[in-house]
PDB file of N, CA and C in Angstrom:
ATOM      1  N   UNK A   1       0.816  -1.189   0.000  1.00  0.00           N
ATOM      2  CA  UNK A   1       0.000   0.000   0.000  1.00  0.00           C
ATOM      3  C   UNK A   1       0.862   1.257   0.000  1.00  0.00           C
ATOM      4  N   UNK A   2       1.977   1.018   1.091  1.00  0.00           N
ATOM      5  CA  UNK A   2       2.953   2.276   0.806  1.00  0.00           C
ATOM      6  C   UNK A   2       3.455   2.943  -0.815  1.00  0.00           C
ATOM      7  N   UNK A   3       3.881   1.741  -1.378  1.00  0.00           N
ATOM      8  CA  UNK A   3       4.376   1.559  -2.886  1.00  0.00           C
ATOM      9  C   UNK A   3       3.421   2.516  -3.298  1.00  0.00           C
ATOM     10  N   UNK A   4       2.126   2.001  -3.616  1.00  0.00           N
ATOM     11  CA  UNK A   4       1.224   2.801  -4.172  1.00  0.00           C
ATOM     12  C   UNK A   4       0.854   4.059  -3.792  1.00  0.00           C
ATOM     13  N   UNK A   5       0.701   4.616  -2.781  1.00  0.00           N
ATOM     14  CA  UNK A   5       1.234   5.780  -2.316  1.00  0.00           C
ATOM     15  C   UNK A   5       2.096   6.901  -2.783  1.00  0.00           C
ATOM     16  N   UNK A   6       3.061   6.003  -2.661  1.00  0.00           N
ATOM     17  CA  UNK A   6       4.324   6.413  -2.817  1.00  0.00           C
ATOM     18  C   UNK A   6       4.733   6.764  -4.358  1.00  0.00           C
ATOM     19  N   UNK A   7       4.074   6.028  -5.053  1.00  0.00           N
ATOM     20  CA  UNK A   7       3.893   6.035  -6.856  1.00  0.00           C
ATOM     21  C   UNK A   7       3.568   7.359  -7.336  1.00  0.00           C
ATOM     22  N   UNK A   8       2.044   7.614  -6.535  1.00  0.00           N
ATOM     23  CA  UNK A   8       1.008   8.871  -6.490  1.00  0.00           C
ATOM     24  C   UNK A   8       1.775   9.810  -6.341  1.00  0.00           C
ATOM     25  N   UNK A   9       2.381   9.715  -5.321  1.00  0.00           N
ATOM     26  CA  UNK A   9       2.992  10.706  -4.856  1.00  0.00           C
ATOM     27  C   UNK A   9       3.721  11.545  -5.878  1.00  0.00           C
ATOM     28  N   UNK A  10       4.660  10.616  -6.529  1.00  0.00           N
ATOM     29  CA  UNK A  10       6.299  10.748  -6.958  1.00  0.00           C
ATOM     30  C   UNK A  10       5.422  11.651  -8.403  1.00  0.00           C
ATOM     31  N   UNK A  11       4.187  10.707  -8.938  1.00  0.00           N
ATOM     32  CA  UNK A  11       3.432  11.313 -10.291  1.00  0.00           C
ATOM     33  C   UNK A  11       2.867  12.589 -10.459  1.00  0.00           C
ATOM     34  N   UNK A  12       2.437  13.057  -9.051  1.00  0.00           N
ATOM     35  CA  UNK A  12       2.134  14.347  -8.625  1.00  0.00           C
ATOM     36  C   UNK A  12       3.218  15.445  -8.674  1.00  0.00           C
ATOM     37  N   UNK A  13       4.553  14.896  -8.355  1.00  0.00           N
ATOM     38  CA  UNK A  13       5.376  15.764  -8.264  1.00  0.00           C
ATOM     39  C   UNK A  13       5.865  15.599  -9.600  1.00  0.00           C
ATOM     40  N   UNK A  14       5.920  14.899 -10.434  1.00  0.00           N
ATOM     41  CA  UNK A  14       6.917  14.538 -11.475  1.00  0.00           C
ATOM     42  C   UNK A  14       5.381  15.879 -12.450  1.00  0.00           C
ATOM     43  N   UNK A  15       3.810  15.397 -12.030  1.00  0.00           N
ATOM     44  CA  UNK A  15       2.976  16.239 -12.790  1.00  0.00           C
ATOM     45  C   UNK A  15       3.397  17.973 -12.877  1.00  0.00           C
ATOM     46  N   UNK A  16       3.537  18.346 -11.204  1.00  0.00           N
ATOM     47  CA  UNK A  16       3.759  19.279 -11.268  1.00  0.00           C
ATOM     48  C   UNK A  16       4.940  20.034 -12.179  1.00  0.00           C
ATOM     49  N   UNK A  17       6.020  19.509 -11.954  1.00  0.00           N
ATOM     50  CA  UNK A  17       7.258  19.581 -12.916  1.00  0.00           C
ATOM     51  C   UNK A  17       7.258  19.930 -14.289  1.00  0.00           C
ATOM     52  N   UNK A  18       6.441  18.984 -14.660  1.00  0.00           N
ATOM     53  CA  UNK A  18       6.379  18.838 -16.264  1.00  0.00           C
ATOM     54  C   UNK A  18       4.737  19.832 -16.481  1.00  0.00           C
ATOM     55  N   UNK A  19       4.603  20.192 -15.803  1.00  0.00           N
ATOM     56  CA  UNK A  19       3.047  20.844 -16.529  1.00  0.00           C
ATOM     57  C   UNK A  19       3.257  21.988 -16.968  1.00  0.00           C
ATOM     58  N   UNK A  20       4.106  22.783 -17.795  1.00  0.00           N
ATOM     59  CA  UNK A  20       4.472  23.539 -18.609  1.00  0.00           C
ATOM     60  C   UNK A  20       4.980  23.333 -19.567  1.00  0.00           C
ATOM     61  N   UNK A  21       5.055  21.539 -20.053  1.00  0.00           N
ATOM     62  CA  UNK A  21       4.852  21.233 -21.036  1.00  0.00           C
ATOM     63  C   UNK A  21       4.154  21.520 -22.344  1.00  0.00           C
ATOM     64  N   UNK A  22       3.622  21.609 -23.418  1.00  0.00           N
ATOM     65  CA  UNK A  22       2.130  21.740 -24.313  1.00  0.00           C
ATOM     66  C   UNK A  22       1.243  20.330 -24.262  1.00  0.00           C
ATOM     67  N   UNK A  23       2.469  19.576 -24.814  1.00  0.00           N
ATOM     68  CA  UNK A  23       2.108  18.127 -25.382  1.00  0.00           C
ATOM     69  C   UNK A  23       1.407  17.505 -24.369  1.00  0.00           C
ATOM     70  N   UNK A  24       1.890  17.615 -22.827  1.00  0.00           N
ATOM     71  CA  UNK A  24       1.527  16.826 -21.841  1.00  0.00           C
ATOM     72  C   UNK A  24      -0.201  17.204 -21.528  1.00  0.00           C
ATOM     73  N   UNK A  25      -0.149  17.970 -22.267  1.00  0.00           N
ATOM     74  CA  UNK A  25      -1.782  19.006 -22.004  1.00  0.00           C
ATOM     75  C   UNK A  25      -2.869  17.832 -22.461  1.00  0.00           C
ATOM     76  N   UNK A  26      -2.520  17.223 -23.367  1.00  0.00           N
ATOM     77  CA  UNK A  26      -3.450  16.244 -23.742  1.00  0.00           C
ATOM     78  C   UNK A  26      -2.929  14.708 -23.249  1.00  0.00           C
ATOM     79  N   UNK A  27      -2.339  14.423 -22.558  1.00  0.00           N
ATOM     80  CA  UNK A  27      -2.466  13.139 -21.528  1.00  0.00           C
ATOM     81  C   UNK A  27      -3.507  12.883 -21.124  1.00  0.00           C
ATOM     82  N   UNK A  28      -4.187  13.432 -20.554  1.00  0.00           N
ATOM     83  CA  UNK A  28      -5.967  12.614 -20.551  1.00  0.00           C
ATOM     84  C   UNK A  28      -6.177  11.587 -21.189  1.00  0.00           C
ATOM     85  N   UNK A  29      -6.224  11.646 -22.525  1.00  0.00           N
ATOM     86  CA  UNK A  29      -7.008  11.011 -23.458  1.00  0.00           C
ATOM     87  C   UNK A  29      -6.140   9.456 -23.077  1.00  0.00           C
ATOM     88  N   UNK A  30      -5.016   9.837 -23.177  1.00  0.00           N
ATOM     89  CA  UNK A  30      -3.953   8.397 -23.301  1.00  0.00           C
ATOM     90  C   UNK A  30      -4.280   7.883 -21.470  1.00  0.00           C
ATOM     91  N   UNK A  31      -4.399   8.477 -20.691  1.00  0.00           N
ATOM     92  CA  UNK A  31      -4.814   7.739 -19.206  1.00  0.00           C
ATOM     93  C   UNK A  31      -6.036   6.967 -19.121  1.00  0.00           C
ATOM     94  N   UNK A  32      -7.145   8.041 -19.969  1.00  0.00           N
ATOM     95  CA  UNK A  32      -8.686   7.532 -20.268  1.00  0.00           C
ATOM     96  C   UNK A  32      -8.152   5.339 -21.290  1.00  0.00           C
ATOM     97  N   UNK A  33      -7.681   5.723 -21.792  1.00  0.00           N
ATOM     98  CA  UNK A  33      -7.639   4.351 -22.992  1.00  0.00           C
ATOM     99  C   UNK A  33      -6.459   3.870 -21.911  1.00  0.00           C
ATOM    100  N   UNK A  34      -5.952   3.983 -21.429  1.00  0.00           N
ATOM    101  CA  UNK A  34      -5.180   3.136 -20.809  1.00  0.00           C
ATOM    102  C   UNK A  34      -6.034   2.561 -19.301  1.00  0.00           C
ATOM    103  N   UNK A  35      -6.663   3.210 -18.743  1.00  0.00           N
ATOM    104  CA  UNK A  35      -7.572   2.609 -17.670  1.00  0.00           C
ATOM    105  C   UNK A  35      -8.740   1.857 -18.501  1.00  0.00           C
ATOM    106  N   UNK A  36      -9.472   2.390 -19.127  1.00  0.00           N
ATOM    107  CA  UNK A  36     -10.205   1.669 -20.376  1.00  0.00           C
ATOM    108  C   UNK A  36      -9.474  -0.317 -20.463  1.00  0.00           C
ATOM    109  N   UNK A  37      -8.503  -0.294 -20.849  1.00  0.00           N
ATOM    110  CA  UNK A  37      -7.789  -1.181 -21.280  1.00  0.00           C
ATOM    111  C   UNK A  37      -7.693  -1.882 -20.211  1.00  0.00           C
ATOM    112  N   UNK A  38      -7.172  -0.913 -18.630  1.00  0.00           N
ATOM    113  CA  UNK A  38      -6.995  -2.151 -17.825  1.00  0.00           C
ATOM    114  C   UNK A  38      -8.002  -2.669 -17.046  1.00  0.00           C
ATOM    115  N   UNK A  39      -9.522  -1.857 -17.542  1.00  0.00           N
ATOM    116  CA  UNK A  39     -10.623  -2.735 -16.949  1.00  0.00           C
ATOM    117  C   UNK A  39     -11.051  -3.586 -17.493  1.00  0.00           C
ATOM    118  N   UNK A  40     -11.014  -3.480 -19.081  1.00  0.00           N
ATOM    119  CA  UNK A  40     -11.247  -4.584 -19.879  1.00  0.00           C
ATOM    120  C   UNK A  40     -10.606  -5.947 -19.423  1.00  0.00           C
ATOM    121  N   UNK A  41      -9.257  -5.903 -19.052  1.00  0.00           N
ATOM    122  CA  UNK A  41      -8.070  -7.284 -18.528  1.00  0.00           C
ATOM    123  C   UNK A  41      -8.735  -7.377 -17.223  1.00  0.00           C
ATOM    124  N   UNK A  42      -9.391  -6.567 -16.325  1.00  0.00           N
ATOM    125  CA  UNK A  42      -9.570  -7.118 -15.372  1.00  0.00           C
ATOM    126  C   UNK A  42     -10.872  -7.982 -15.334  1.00  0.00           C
ATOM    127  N   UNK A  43     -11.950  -7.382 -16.258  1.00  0.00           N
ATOM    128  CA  UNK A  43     -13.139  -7.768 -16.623  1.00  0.00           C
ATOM    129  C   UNK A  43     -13.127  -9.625 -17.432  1.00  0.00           C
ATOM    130  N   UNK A  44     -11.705  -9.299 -18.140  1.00  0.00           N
ATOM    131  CA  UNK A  44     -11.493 -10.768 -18.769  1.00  0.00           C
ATOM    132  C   UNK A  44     -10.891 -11.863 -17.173  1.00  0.00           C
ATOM    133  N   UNK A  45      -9.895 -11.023 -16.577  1.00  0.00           N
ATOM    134  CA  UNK A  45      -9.796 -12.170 -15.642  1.00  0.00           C
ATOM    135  C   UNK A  45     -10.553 -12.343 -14.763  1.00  0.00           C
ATOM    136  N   UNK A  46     -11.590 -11.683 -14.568  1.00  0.00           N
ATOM    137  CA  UNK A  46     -12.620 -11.915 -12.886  1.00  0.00           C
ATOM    138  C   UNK A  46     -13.601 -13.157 -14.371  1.00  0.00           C
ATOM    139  N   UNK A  47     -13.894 -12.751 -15.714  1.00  0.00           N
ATOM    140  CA  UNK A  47     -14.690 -13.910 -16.373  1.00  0.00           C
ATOM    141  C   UNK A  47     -14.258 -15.131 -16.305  1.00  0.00           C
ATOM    142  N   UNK A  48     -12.696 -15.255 -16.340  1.00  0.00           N
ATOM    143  CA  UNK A  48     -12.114 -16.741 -16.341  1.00  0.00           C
ATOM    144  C   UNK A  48     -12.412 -17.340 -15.032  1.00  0.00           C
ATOM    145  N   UNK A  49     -12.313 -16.530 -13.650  1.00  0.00           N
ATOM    146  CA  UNK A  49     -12.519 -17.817 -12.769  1.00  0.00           C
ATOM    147  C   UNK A  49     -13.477 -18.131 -12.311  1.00  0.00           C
ATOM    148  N   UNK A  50     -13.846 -19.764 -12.420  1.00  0.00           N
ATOM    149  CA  UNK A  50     -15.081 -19.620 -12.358  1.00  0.00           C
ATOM    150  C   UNK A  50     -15.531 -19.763 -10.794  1.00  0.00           C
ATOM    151  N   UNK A  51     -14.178 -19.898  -9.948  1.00  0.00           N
ATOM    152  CA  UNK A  51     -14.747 -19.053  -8.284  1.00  0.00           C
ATOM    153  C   UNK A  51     -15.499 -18.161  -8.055  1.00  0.00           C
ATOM    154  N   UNK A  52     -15.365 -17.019  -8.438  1.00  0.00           N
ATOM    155  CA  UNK A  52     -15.835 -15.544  -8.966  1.00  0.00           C
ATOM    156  C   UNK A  52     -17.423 -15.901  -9.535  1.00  0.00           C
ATOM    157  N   UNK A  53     -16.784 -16.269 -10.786  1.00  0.00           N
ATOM    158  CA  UNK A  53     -18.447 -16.164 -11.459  1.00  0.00           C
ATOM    159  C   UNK A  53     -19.647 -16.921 -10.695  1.00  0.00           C
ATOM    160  N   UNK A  54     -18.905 -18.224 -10.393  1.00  0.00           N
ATOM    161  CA  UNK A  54     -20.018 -18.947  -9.172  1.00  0.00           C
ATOM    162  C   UNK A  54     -20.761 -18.366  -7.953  1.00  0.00           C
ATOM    163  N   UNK A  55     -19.966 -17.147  -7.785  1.00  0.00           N
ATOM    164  CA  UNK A  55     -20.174 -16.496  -6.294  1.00  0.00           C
ATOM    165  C   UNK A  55     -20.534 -15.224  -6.637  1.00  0.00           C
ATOM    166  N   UNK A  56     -20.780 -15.184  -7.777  1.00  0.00           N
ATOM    167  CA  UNK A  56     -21.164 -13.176  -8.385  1.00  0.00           C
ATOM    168  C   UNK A  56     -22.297 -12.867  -7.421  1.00  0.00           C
ATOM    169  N   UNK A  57     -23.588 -13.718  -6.769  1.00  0.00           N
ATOM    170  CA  UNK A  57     -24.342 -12.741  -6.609  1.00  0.00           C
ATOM    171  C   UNK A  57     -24.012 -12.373  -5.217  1.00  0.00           C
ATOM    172  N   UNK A  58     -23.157 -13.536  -4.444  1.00  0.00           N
ATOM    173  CA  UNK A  58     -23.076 -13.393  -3.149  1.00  0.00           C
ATOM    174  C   UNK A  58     -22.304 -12.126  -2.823  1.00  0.00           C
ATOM    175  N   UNK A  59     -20.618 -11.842  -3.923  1.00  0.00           N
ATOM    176  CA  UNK A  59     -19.957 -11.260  -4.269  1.00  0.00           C
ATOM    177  C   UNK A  59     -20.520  -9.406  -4.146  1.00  0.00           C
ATOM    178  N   UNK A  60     -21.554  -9.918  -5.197  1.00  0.00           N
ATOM    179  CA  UNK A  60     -22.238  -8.236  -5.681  1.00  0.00           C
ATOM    180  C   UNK A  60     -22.701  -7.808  -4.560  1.00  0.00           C
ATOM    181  N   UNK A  61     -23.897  -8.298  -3.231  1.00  0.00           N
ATOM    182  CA  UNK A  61     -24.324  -8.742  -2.604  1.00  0.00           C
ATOM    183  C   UNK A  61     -23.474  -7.456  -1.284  1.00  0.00           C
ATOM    184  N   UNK A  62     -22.675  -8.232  -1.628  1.00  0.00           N
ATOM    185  CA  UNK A  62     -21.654  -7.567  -0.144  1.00  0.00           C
ATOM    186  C   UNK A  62     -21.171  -6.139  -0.540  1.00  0.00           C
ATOM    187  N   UNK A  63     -20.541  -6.020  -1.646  1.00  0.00           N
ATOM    188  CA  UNK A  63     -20.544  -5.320  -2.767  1.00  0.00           C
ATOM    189  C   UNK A  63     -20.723  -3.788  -2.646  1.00  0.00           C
ATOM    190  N   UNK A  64     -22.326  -3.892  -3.023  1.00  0.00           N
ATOM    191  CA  UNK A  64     -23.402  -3.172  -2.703  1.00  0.00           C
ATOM    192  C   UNK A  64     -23.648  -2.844  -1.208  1.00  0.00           C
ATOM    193  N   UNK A  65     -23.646  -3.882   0.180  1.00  0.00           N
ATOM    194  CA  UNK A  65     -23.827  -3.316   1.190  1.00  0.00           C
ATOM    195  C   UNK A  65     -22.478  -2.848   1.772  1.00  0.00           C
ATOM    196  N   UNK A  66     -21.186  -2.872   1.684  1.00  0.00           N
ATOM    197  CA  UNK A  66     -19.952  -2.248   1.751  1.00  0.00           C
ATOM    198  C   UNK A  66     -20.429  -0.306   1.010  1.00  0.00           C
ATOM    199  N   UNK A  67     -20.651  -0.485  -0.291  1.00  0.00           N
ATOM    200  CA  UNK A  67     -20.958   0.726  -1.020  1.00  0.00           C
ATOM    201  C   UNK A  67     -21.848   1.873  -0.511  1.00  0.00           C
ATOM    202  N   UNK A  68     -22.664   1.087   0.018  1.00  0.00           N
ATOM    203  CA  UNK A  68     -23.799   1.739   0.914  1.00  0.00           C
ATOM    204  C   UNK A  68     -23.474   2.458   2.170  1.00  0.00           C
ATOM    205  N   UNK A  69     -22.565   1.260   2.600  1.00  0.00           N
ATOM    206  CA  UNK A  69     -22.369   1.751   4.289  1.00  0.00           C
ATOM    207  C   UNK A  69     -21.324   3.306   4.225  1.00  0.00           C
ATOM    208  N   UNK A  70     -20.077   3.059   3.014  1.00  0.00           N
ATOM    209  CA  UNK A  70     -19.495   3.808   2.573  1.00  0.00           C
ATOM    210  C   UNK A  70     -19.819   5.502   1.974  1.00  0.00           C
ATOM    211  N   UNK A  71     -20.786   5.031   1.520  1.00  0.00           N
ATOM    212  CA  UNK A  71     -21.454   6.740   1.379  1.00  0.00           C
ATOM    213  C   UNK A  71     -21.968   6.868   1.887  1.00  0.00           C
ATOM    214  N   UNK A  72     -23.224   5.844   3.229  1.00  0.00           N
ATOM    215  CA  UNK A  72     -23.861   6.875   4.448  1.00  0.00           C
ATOM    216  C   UNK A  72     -22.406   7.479   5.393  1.00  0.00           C
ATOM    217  N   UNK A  73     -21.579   6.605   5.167  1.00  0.00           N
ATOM    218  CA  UNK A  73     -20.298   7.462   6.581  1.00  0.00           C
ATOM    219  C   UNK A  73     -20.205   8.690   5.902  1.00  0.00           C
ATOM    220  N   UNK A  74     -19.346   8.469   4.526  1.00  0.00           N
ATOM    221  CA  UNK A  74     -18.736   9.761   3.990  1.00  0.00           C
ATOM    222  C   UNK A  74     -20.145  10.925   4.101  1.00  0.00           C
ATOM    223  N   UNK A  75     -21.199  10.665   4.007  1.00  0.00           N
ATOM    224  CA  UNK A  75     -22.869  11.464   4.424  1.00  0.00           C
ATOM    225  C   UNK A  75     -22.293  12.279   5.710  1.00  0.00           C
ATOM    226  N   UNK A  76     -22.435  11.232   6.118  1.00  0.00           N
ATOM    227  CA  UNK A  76     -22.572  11.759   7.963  1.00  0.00           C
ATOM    228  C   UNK A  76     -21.674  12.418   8.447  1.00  0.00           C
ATOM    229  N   UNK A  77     -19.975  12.309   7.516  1.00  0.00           N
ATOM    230  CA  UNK A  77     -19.000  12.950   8.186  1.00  0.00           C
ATOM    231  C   UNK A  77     -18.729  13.801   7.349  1.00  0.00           C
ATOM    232  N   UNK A  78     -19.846  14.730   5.856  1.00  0.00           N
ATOM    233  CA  UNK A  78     -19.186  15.802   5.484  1.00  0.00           C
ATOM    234  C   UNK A  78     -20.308  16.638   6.360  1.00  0.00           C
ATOM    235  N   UNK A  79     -21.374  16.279   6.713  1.00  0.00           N
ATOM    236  CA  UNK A  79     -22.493  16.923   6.997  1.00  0.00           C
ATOM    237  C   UNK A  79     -21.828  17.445   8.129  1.00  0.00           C
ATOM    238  N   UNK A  80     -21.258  16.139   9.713  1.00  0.00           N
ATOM    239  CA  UNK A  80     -20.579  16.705  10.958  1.00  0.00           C
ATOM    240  C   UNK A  80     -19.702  17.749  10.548  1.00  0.00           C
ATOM    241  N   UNK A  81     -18.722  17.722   9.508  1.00  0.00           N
ATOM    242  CA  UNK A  81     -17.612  18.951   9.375  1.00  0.00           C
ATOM    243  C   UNK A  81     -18.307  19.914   8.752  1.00  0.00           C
ATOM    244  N   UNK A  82     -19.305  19.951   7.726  1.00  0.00           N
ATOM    245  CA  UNK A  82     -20.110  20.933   7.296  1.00  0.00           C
ATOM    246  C   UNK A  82     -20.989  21.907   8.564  1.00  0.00           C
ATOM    247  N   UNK A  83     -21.353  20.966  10.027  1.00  0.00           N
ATOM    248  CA  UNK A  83     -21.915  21.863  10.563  1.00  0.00           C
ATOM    249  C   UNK A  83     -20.924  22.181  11.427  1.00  0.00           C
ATOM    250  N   UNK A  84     -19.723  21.933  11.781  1.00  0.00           N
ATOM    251  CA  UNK A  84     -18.748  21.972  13.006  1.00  0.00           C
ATOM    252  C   UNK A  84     -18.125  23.633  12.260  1.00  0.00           C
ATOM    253  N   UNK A  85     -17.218  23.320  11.245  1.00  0.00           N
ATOM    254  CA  UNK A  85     -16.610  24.141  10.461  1.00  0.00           C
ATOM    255  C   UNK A  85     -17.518  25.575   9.445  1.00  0.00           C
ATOM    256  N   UNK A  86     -18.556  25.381   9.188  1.00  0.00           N
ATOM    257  CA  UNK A  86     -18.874  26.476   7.733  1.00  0.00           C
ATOM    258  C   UNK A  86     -20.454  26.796   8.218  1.00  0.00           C
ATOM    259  N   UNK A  87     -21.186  26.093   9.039  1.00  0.00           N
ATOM    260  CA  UNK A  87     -22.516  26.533   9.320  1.00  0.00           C
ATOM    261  C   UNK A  87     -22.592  27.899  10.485  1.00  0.00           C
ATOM    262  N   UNK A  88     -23.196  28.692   9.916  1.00  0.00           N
ATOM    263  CA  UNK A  88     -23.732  30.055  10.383  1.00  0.00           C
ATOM    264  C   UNK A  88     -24.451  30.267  11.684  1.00  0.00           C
ATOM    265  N   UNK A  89     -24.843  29.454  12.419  1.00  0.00           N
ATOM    266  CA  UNK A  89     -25.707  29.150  13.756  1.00  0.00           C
ATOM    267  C   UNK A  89     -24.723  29.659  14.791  1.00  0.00           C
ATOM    268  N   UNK A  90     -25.203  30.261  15.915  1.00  0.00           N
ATOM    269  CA  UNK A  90     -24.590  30.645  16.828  1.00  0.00           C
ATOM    270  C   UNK A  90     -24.653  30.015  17.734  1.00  0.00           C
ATOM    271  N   UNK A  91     -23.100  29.733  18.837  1.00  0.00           N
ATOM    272  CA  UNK A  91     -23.186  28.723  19.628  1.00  0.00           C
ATOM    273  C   UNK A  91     -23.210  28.905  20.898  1.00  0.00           C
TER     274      UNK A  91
END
């Protein structure tokens, strides 16, 4: 997890660096087709096993209630800093 981090990191700084480039101005497009590409490979290998496919609904299942629980927190904790930090009420 550090690695990856640490990747971000280095790309951010290496972004900043180079962003007075021209050419680099249109990198988008080539990140867009390159994530494109690596969901497609991931989409082909979650099809091959058939662990996975046997267990899709149980899989989706959890999925979905992980996803859920995940945006009521992130809910609840922009709303707490929204009223702690920026709301107008007197205390």
């Amino acid at each position: 997890m550090f690695i990856v981090f640490f990747v971000m990191l280095l790309g951010v700084g290496i972004g900043i660096g180079l962003r007075s480039f021209p050419i680099l101005k249109h990198i988008g497009i080539l990140v867009r087709l390159v994530i494109f590409a690596l969901l497609f490979l991931l989409g082909r290998e979650v099809g091959q096993n058939p662990k996975i496919v046997d267990n899709l609904d149980t899989l989706g299942l959890q999925a979905i209630l992980i996803t859920l629980a995940g945006v009521a927190g992130s809910v609840l904790c922009s709303w707490f800093v929204y009223r702690l930090f920026f709301s107008k009420h007197e205390r």
